[in-house]
Each structure stands twice: as structure tokens, then as C-alpha cells.
C-alpha atoms as a PDB file:
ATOM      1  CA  UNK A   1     118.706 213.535 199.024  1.00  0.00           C
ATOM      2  CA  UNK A   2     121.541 216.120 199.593  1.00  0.00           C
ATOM      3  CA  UNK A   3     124.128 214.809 201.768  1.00  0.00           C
ATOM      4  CA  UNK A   4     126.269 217.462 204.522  1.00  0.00           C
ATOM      5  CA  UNK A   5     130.171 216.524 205.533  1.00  0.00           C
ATOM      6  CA  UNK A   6     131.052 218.313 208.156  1.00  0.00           C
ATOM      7  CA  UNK A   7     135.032 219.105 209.253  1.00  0.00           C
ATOM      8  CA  UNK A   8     136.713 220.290 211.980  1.00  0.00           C
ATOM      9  CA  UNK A   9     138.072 223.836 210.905  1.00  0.00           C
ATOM     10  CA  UNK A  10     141.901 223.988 209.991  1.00  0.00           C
ATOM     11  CA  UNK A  11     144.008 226.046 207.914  1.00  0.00           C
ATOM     12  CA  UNK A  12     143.409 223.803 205.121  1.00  0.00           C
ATOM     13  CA  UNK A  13     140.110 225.737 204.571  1.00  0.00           C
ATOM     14  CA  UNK A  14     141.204 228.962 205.560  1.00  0.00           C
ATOM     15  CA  UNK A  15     141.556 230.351 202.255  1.00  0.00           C
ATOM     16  CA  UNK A  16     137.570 229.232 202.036  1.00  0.00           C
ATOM     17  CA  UNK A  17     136.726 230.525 205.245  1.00  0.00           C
ATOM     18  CA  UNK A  18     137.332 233.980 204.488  1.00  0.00           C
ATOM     19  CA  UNK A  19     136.060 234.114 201.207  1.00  0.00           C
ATOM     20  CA  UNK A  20     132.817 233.430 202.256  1.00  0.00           C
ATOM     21  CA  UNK A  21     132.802 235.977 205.219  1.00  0.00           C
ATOM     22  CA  UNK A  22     133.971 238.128 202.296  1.00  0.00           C
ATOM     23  CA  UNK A  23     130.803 237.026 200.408  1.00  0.00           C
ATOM     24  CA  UNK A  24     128.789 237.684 203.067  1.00  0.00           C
ATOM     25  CA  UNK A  25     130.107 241.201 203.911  1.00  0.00           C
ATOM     26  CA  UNK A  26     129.566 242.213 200.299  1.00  0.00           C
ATOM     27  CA  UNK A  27     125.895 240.377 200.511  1.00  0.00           C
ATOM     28  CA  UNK A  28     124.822 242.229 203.442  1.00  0.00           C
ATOM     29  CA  UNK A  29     124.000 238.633 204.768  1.00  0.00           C
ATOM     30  CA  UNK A  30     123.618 237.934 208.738  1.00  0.00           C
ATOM     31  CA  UNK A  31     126.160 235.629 210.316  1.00  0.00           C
ATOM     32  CA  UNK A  32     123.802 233.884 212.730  1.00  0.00           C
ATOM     33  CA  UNK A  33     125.588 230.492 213.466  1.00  0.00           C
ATOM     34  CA  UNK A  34     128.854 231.439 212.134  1.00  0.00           C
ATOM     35  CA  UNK A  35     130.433 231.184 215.603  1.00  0.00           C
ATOM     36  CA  UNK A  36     131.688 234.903 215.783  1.00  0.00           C
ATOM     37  CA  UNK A  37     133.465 234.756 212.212  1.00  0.00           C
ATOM     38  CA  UNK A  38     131.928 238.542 211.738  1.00  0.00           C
ATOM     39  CA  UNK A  39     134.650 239.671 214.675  1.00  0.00           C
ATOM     40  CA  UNK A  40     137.662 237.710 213.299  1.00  0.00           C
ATOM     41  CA  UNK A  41     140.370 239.417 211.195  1.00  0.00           C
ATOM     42  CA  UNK A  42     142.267 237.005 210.196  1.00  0.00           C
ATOM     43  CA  UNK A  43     141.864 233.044 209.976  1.00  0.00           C
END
């Protein structure tokens, strides 16, 4: 069985953070559950 960590965002992911909306841009992916991270410029 898998196992899922879940953190409290901070900048020590924000590198991460936008690569994946990056990703998901590039995808054409949907960001339903991302909390709004399609709207956000910057980290």
C-alpha cells in the first residue's frame, strides 16, 4: 500500500510548487483541488 505525507506549504517547496503548475500548464491538465494555484503568479 502507497503511503501520502502531507505538509503545510512553505517556501521550502516553492521551487516544487511551481514546477508542477508549470507541468500542468504545458499538460493542458485541470487544477480542480489545487486551491486557486492556476491564479497565482508567483509562490
Amino acid at each position: 500500500m502507497c503511503k501520502i505525507l502531507l505538509v503545510r506549504p512553505s517556501k521550502q517547496y516553492a521551487e516544487q510548487v511551481m514546477s508542477y503548475k508549470e507541468e500542468m500548464f504545458q499538460g493542458g491538465d485541470s487544477f480542480d483541488g489545487c486551491a486557486g494555484l492556476e491564479d497565482v503568479h508567483s509562490f
